[in-house]
N, C-alpha and C. Protein backbone atom coordinates (compact mmCIF):
# COMPACT_ATOMS: atom_id res chain seq x y z
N UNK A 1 -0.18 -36.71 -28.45
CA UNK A 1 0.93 -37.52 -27.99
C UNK A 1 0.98 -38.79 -28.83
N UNK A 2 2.25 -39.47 -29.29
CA UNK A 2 2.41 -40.26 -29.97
C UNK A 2 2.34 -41.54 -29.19
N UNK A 3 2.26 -42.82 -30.05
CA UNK A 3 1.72 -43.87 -29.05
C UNK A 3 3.49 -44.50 -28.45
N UNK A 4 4.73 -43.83 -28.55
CA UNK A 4 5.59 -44.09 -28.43
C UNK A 4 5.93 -43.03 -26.67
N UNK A 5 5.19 -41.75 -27.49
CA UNK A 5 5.51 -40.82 -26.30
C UNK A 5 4.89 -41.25 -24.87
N UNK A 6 3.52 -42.21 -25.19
CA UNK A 6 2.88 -42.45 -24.23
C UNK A 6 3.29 -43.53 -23.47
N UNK A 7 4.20 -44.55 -24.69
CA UNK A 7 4.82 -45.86 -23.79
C UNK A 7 5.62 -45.79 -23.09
N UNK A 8 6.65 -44.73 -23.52
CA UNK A 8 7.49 -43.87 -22.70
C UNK A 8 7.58 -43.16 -21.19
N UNK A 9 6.30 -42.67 -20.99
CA UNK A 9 5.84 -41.97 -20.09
C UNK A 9 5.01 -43.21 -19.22
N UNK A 10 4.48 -44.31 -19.85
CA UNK A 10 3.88 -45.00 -18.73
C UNK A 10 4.68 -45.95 -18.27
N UNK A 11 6.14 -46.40 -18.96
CA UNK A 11 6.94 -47.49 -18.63
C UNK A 11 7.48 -46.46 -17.42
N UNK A 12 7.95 -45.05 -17.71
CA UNK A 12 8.83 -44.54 -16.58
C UNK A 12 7.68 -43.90 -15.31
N UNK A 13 6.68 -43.65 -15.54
CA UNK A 13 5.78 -43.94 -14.36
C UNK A 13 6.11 -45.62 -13.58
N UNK A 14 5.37 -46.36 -14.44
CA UNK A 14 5.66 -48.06 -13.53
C UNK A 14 7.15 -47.93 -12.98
N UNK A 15 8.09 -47.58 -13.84
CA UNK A 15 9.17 -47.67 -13.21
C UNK A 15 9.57 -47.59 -11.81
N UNK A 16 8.92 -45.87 -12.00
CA UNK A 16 9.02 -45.19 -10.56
C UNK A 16 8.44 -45.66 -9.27
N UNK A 17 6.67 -46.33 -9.59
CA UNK A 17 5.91 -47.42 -8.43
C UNK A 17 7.06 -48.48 -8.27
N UNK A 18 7.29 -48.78 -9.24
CA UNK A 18 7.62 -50.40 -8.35
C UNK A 18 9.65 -50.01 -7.73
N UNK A 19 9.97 -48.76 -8.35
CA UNK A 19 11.43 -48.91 -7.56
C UNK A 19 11.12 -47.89 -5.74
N UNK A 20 10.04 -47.12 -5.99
CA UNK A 20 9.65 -46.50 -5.21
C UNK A 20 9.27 -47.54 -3.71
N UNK A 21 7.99 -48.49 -4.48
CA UNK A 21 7.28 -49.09 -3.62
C UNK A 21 8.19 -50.39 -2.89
N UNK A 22 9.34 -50.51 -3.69
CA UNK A 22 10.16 -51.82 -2.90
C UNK A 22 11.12 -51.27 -1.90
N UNK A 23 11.23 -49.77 -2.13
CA UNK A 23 11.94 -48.99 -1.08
C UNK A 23 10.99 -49.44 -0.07
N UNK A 24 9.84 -48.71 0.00
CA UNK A 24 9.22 -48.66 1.61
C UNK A 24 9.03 -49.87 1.72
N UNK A 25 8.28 -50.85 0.80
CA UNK A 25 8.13 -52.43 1.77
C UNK A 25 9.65 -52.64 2.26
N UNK A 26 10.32 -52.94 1.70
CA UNK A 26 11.96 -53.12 2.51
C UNK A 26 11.99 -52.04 4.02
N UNK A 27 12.32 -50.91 3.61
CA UNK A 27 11.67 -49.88 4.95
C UNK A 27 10.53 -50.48 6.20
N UNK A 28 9.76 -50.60 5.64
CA UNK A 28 8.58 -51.00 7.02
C UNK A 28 9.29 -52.75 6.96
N UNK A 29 9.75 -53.52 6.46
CA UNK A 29 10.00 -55.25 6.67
C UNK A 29 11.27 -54.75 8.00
N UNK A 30 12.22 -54.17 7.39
CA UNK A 30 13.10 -53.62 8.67
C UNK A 30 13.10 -52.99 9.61
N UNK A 31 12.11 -52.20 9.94
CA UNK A 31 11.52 -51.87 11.33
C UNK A 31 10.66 -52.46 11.65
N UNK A 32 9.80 -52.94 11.16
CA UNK A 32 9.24 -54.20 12.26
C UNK A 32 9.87 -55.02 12.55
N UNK A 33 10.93 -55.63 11.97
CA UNK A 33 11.96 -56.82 12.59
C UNK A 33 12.81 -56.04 13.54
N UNK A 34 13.00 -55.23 13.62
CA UNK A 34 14.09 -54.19 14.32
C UNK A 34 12.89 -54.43 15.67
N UNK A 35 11.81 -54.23 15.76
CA UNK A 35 10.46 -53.76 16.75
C UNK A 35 10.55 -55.18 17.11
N UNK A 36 10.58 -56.25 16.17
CA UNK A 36 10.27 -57.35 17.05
C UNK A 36 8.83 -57.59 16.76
N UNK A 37 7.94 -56.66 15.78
CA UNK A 37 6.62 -57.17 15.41
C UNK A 37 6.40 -57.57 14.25
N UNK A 38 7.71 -58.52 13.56
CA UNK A 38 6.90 -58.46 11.94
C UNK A 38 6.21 -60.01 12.25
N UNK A 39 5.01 -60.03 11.57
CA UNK A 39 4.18 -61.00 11.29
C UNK A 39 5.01 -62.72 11.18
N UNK A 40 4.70 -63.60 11.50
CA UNK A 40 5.28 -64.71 11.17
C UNK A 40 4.51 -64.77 9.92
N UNK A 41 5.19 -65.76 9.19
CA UNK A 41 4.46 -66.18 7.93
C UNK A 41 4.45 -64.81 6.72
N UNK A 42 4.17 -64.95 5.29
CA UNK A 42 3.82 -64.13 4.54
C UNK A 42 3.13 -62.82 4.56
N UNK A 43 3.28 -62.21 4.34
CA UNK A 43 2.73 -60.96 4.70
C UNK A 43 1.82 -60.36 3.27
N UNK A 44 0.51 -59.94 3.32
CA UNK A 44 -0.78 -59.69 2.49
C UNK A 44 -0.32 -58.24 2.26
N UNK A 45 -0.35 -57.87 0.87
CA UNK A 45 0.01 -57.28 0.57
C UNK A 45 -1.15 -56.12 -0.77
N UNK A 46 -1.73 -55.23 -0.67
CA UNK A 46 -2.38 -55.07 -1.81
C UNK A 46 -2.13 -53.54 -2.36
N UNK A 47 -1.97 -53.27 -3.67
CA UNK A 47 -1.51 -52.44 -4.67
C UNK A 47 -3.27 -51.68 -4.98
N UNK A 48 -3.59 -50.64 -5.22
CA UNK A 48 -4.46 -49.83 -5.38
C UNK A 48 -4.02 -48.67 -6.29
N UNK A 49 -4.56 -48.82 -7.54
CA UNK A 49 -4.02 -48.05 -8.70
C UNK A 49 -5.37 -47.51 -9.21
N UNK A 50 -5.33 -45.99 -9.10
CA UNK A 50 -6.35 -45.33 -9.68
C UNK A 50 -5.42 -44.07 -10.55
N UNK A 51 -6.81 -44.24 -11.86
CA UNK A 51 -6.20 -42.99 -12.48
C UNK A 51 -7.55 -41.89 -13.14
N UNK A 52 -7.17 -40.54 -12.59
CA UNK A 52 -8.66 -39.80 -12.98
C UNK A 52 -8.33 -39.63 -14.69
N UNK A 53 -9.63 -39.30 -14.80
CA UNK A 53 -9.80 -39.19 -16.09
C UNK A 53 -10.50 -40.24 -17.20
N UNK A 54 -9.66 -41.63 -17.20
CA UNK A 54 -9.70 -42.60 -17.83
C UNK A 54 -11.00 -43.38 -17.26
N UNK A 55 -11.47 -42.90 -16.06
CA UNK A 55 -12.40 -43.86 -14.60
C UNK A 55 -11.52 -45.86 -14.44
N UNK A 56 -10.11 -45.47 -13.91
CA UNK A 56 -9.56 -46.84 -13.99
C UNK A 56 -9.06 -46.87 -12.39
N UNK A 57 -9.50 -47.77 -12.44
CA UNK A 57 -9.49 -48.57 -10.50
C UNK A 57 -8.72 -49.80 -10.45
N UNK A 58 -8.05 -50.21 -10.19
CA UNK A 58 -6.98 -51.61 -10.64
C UNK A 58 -6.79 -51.94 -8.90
N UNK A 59 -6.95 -53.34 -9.01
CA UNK A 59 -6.55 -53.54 -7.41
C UNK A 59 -5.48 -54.70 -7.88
N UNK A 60 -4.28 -55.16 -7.37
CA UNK A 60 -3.31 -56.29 -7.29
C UNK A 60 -3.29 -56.58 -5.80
N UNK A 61 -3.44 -57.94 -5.47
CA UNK A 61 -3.02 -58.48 -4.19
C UNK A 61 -2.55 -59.32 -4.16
N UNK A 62 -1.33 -59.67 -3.19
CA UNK A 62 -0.11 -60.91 -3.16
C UNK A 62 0.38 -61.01 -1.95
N UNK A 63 0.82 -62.10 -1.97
CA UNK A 63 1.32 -62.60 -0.86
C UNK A 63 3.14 -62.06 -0.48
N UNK A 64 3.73 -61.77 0.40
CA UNK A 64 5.16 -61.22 0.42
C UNK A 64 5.80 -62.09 1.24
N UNK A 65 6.61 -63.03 0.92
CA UNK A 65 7.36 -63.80 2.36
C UNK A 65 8.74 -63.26 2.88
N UNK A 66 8.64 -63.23 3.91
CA UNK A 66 9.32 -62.34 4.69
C UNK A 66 10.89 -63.61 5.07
């Protein structure tokens, strides 16, 4: 694989996490406000990225204000 084919393939992977993953946080932020249980204040948030093969474990954690 070329180092073009691979930038290719990992930009449209990320792509897919982060248009994927702002679906469901939006999803769960609106049913808990719908429920009447979303958290006051910011909401803790953490990303867990593993990939076999490579042995790569990536953790991201942030804050989300609601």
């Amino acid at each position: 694989m070329s180092d073009d084919d691979f930038n290719m393939s990992l930009r449209k992977f990320l792509k897919t996490v982060g248009v994927t993953s702002q679906q469901k946080i939006e999803e769960a932020v609106r049913d808990a406000k719908a429920a009447g249980s979303l958290p006051a204040g910011p909401l803790k948030a953490k990303v867990v990225l593993t990939i076999d093969g490579v042995d790569l474990t990536h953790t991201v954690e942030g804050d989300i204000t609601t």
